[in-house]
C-alpha atoms as a PDB file:
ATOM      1  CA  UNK A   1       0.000   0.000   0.000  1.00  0.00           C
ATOM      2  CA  UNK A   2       1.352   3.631  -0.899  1.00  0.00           C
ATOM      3  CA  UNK A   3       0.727   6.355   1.414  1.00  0.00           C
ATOM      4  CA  UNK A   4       1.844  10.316   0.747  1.00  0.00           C
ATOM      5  CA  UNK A   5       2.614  11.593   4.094  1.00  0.00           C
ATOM      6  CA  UNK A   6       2.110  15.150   4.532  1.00  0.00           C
ATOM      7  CA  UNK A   7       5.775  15.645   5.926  1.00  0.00           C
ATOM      8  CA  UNK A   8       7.343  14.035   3.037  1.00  0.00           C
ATOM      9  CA  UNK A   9       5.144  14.569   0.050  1.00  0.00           C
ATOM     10  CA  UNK A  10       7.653  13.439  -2.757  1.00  0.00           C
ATOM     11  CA  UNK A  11       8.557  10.223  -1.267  1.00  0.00           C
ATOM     12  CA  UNK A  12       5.500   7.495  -1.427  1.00  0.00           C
ATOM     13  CA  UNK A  13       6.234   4.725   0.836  1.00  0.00           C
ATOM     14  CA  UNK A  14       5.204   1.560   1.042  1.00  0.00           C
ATOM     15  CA  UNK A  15       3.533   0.622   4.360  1.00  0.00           C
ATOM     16  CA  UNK A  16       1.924  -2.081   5.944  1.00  0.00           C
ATOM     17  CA  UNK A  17      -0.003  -0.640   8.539  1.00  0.00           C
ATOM     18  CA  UNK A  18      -0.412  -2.266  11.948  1.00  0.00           C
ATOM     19  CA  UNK A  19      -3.802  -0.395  13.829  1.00  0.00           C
ATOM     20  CA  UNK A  20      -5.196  -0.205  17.634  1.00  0.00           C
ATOM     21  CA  UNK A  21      -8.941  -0.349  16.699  1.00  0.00           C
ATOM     22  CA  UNK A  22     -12.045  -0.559  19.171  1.00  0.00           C
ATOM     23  CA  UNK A  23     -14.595  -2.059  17.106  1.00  0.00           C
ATOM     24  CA  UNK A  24     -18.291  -1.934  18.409  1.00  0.00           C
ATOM     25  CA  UNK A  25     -20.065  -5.240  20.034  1.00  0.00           C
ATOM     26  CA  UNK A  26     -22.389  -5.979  17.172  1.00  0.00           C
ATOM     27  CA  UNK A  27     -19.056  -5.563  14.666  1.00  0.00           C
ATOM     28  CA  UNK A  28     -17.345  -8.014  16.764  1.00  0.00           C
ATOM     29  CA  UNK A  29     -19.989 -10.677  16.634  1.00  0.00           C
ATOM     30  CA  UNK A  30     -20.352 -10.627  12.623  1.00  0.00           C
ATOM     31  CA  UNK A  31     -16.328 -10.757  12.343  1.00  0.00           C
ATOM     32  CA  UNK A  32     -16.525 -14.091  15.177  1.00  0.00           C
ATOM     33  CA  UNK A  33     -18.890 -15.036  12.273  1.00  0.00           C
ATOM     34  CA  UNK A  34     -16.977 -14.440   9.603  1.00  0.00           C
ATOM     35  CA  UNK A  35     -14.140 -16.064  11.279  1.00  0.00           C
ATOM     36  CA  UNK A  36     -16.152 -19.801  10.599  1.00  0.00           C
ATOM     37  CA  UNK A  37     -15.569 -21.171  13.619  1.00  0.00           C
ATOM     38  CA  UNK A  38     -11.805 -20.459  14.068  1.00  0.00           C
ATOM     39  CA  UNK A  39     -10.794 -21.254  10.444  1.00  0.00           C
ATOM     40  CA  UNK A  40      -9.567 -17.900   9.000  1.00  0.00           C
ATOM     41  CA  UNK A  41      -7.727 -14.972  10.973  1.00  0.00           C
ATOM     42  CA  UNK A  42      -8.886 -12.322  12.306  1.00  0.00           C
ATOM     43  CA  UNK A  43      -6.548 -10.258  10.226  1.00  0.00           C
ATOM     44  CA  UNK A  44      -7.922 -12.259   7.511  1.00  0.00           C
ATOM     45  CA  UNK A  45     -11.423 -10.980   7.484  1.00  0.00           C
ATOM     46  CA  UNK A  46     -10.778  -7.854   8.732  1.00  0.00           C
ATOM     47  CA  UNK A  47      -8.801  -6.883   5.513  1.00  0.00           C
ATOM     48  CA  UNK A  48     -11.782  -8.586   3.495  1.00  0.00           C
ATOM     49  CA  UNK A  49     -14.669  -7.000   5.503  1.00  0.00           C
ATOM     50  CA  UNK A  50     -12.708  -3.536   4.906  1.00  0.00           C
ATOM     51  CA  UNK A  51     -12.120  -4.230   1.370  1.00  0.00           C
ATOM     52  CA  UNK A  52     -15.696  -4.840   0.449  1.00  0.00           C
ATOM     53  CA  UNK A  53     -17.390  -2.100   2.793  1.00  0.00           C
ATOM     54  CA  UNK A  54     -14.576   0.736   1.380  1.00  0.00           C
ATOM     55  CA  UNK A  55     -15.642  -0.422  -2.358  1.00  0.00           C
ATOM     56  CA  UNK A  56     -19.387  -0.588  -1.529  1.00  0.00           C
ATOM     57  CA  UNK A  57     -18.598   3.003  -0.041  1.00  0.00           C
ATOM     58  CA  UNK A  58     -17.226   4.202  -3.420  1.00  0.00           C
ATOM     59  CA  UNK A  59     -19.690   2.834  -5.822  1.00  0.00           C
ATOM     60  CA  UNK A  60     -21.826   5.188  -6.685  1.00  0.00           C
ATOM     61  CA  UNK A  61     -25.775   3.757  -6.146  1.00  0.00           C
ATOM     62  CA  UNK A  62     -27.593   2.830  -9.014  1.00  0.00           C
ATOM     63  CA  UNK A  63     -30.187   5.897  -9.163  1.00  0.00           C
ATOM     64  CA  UNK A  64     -33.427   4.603  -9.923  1.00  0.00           C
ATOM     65  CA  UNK A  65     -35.035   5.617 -13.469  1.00  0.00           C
ATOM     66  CA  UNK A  66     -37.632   8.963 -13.277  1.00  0.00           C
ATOM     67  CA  UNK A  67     -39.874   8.502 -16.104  1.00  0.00           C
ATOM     68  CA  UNK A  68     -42.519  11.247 -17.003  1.00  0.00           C
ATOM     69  CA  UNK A  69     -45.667  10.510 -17.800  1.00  0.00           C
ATOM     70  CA  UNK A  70     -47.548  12.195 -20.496  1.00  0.00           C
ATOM     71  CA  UNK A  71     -50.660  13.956 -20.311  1.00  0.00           C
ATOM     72  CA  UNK A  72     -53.098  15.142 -23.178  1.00  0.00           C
ATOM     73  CA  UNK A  73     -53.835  19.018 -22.260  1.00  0.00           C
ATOM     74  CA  UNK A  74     -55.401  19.741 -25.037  1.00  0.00           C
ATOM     75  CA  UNK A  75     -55.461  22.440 -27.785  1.00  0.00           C
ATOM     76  CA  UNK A  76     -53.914  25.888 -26.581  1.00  0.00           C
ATOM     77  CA  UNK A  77     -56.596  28.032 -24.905  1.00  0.00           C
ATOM     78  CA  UNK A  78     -54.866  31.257 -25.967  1.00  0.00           C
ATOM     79  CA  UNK A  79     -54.066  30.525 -29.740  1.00  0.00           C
ATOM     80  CA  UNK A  80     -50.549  30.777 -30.630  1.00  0.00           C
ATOM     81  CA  UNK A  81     -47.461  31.222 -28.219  1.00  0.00           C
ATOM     82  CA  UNK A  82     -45.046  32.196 -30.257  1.00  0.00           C
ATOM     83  CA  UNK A  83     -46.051  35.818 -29.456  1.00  0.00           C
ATOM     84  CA  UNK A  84     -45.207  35.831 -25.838  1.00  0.00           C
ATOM     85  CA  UNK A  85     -46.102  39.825 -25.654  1.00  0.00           C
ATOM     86  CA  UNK A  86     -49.368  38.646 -26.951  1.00  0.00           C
ATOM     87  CA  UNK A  87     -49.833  35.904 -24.958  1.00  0.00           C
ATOM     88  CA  UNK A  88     -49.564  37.804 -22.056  1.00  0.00           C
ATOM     89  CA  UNK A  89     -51.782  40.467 -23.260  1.00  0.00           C
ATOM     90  CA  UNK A  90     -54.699  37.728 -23.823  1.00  0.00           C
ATOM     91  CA  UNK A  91     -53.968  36.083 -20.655  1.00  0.00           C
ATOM     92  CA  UNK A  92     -53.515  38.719 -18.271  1.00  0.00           C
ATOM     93  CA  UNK A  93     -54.753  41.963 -20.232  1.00  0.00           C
ATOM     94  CA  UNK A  94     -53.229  44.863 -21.963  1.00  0.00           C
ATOM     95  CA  UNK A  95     -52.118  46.145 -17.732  1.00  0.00           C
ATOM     96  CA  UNK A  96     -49.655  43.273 -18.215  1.00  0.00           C
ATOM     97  CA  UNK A  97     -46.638  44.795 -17.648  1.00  0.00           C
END
């Protein structure tokens, strides 16, 4: 893993990070879970479990679809709009402006 360190910003280096963490109750019962009985490390699915949850995390969510539905209105009341002076005028009266 590469980390830029503030104090040294042209030099990457490469760092395997050891970490103090105090991880909730509930979080510890899911990675005693995970664990299957003893078979895999608990450095093992920690990495795995933080793997998945910081990609999940960066994916963006699928946005669901808007569609519009259309609705018949009807001739124009007013005649043409292409006049929008005029439009006005019929609409609101000559005081329009």
């Amino acid at each position: 893993m590469c980390f830029r360190f503030p104090h040294a910003p042209s030099r990457p280096m490469l760092v395997g990070m050891r970490v103090t963490l105090k991880i909730d109750d509930d979080v510890a019962v899911l990675l005693q879970r995970a664990r299957q009985g003893g078979r895999r490390s608990l450095k093992e699915v920690a990495n795995e479990a933080l793997r998945l949850g910081l990609r999940a995390m960066e994916a963006r969510p699928e946005k669901e679809r808007f569609h519009v539905k259309p609705l018949k209105l009807g001739p124009c009341l007013i005649g043409s709009l292409d006049n929008v002076a005029e439009a006005l005028a019929i609409a609101e009266g000559e005081d329009y402006r």
